[in-house]
Protein backbone atom coordinates (compact mmCIF):
# COMPACT_ATOMS: atom_id res chain seq x y z
CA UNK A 1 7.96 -28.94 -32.02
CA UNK A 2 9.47 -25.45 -32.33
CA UNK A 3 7.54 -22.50 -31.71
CA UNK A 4 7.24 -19.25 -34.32
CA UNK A 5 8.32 -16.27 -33.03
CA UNK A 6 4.59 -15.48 -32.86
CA UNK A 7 3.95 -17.75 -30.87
CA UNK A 8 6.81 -16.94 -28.81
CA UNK A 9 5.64 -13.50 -28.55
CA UNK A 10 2.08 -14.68 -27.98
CA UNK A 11 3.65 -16.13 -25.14
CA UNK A 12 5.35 -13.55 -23.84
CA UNK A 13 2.16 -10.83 -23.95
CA UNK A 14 0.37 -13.84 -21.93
CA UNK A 15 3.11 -13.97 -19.00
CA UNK A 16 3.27 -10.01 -18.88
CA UNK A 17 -0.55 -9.76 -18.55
CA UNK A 18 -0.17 -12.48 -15.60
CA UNK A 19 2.69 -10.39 -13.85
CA UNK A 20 0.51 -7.31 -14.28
CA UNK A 21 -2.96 -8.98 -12.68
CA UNK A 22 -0.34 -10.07 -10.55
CA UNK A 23 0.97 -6.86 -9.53
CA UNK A 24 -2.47 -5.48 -9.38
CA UNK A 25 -3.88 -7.99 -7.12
CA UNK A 26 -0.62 -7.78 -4.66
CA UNK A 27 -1.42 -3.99 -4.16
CA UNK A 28 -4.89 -4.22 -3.80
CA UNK A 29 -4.01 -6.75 -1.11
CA UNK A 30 -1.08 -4.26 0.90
CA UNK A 31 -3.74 -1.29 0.34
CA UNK A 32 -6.27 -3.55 2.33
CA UNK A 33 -4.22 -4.60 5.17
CA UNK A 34 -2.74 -1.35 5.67
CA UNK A 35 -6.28 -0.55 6.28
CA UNK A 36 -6.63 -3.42 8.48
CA UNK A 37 -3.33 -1.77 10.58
CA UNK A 38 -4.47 1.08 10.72
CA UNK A 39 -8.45 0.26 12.01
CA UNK A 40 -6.08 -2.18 14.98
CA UNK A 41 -4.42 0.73 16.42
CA UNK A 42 -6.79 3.19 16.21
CA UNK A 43 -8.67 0.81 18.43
CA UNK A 44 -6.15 0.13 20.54
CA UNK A 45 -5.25 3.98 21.00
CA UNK A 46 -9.49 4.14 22.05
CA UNK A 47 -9.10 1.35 24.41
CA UNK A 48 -6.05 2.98 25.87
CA UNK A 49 -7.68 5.94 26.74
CA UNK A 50 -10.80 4.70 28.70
CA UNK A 51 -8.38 2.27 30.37
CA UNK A 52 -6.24 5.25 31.00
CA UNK A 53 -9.48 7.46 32.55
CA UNK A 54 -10.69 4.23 34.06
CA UNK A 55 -7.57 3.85 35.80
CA UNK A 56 -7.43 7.51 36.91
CA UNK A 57 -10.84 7.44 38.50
CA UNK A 58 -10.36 4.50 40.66
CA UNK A 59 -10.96 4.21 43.75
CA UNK A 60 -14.15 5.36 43.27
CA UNK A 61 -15.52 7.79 46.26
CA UNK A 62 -18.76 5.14 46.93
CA UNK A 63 -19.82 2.29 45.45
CA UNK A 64 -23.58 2.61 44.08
CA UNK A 65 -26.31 1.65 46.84
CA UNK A 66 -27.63 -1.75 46.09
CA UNK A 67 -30.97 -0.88 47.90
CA UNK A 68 -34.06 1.19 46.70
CA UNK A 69 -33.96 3.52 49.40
CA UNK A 70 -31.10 5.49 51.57
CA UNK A 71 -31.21 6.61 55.21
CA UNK A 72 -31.42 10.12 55.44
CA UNK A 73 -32.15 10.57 58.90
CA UNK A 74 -34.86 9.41 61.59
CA UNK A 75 -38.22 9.45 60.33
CA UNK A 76 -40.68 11.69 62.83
């Protein structure tokens, strides 16, 4: 069966509407994962700088008392 050119344009206006929603959908899609990207390594610049001070402050002077109380001299 041979198609009319109407339908052969029909056709055509069909596959270009596809491409488009196509198109659409692909850059909706890079928009969102550059996103993505960008949310990673702004994370990973945060986590770089406490590991950074983190790093910088160790060893620490004292560790924290585990006790309740602390000697500060003999009691009278």
């Amino acid at each position: 069966m041979q198609r009319t050119l109407g339908g052969k344009l029909w056709s055509l206006v069909q596959y270009a509407c596809v491409l488009y929603a196509g198109q659409k959908a692909f850059n909706a899609l890079q928009r969102s994962l550059k996103k993505k990207r960008e949310e990673i390594q702004s994370r990973r610049e945060n986590s770089d700088k406490v590991d950074i001070a983190s790093e910088d402050s160790f060893p620490a002077s004292d560790p924290p008392a585990w006790g309740g109380s602390h000697a500060v001299g003999p009691i009278h």
